[in-house]
Protein backbone atom coordinates (compact mmCIF):
# COMPACT_ATOMS: atom_id res chain seq x y z
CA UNK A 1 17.12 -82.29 -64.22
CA UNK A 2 16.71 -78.89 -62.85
CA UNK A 3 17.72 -78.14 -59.02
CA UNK A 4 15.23 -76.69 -56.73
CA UNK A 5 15.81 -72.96 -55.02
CA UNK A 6 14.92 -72.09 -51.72
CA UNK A 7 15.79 -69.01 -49.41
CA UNK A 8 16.23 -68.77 -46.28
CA UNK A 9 13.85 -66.41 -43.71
CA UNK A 10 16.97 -64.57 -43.17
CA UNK A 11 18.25 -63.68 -46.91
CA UNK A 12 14.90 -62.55 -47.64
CA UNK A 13 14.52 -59.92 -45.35
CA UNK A 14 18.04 -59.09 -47.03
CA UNK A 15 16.52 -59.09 -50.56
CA UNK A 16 13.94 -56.97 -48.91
CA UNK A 17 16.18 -54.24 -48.08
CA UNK A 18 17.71 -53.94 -51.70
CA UNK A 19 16.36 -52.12 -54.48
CA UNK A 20 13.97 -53.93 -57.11
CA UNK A 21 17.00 -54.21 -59.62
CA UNK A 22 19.47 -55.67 -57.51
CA UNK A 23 17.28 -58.04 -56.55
CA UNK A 24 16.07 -58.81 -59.96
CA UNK A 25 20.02 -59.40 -60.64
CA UNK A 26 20.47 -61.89 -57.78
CA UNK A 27 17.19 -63.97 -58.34
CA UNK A 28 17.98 -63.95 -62.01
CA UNK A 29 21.73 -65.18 -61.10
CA UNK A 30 20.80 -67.76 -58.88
CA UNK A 31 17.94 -69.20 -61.66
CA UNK A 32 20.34 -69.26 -64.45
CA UNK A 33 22.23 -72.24 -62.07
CA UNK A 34 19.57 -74.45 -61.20
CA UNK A 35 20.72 -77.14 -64.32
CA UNK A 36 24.31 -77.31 -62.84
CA UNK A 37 24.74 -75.06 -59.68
CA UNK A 38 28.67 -76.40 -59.92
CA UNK A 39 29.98 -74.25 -62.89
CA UNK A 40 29.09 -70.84 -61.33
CA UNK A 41 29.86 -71.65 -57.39
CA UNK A 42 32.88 -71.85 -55.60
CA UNK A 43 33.00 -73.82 -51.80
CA UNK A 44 34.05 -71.64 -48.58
CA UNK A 45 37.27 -72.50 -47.74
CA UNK A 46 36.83 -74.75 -44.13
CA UNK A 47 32.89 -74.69 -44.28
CA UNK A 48 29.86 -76.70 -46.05
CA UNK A 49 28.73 -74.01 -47.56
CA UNK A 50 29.16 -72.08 -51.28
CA UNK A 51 29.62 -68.80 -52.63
CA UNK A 52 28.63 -67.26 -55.86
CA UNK A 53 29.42 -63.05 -56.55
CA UNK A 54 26.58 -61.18 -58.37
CA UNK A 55 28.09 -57.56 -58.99
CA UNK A 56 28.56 -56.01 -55.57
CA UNK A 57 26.82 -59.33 -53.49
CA UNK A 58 27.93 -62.30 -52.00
CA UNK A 59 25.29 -65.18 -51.77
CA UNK A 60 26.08 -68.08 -49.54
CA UNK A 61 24.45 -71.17 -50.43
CA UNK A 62 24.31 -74.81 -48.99
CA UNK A 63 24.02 -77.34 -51.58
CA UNK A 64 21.90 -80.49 -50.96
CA UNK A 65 23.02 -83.03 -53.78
CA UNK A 66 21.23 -85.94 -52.69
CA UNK A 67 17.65 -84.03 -52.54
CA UNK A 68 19.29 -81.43 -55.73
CA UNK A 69 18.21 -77.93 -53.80
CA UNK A 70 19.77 -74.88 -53.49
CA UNK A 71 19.15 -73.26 -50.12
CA UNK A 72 20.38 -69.94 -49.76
CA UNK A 73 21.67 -69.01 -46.55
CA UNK A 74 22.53 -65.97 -47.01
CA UNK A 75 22.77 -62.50 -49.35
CA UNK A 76 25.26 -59.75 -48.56
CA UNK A 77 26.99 -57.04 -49.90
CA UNK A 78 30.75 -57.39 -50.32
């Protein structure tokens, strides 16, 4: 069973700002983990939320395991 992606108002306006290949990276990255978000993500130390590195970017995710969706917070370079 596949997981569900959604983004946030507030990391697409930061996907907005990138170029076309960058982004194509990060969507890419964060599709390849919708079958088991768990093997590519690590949690923030003291918060809910969890990280995953795509080249230069940090993407900040909250993971809703009853519901299985990805919701991504946030997308920002390192």
């Amino acid at each position: 069973m596949t997981w569900s992606v959604i983004w946030s108002s507030r990391s697409v306006r930061q996907l907005k700002k990138l170029d076309k290949k960058q982004v194509r990276r990060i969507r890419d990255a964060v599709l390849e983990i919708t079958e088991n978000p768990f093997i590519a993500v690590r949690k923030l130390s003291d918060s809910v939320f969890f990280r995953m590195r795509v080249g230069d970017f940090r993407i900040i995710m909250d993971l809703k395991q009853g519901k299985m969706i990805i919701f991504i917070v946030e997308v920002d370079h390192r």
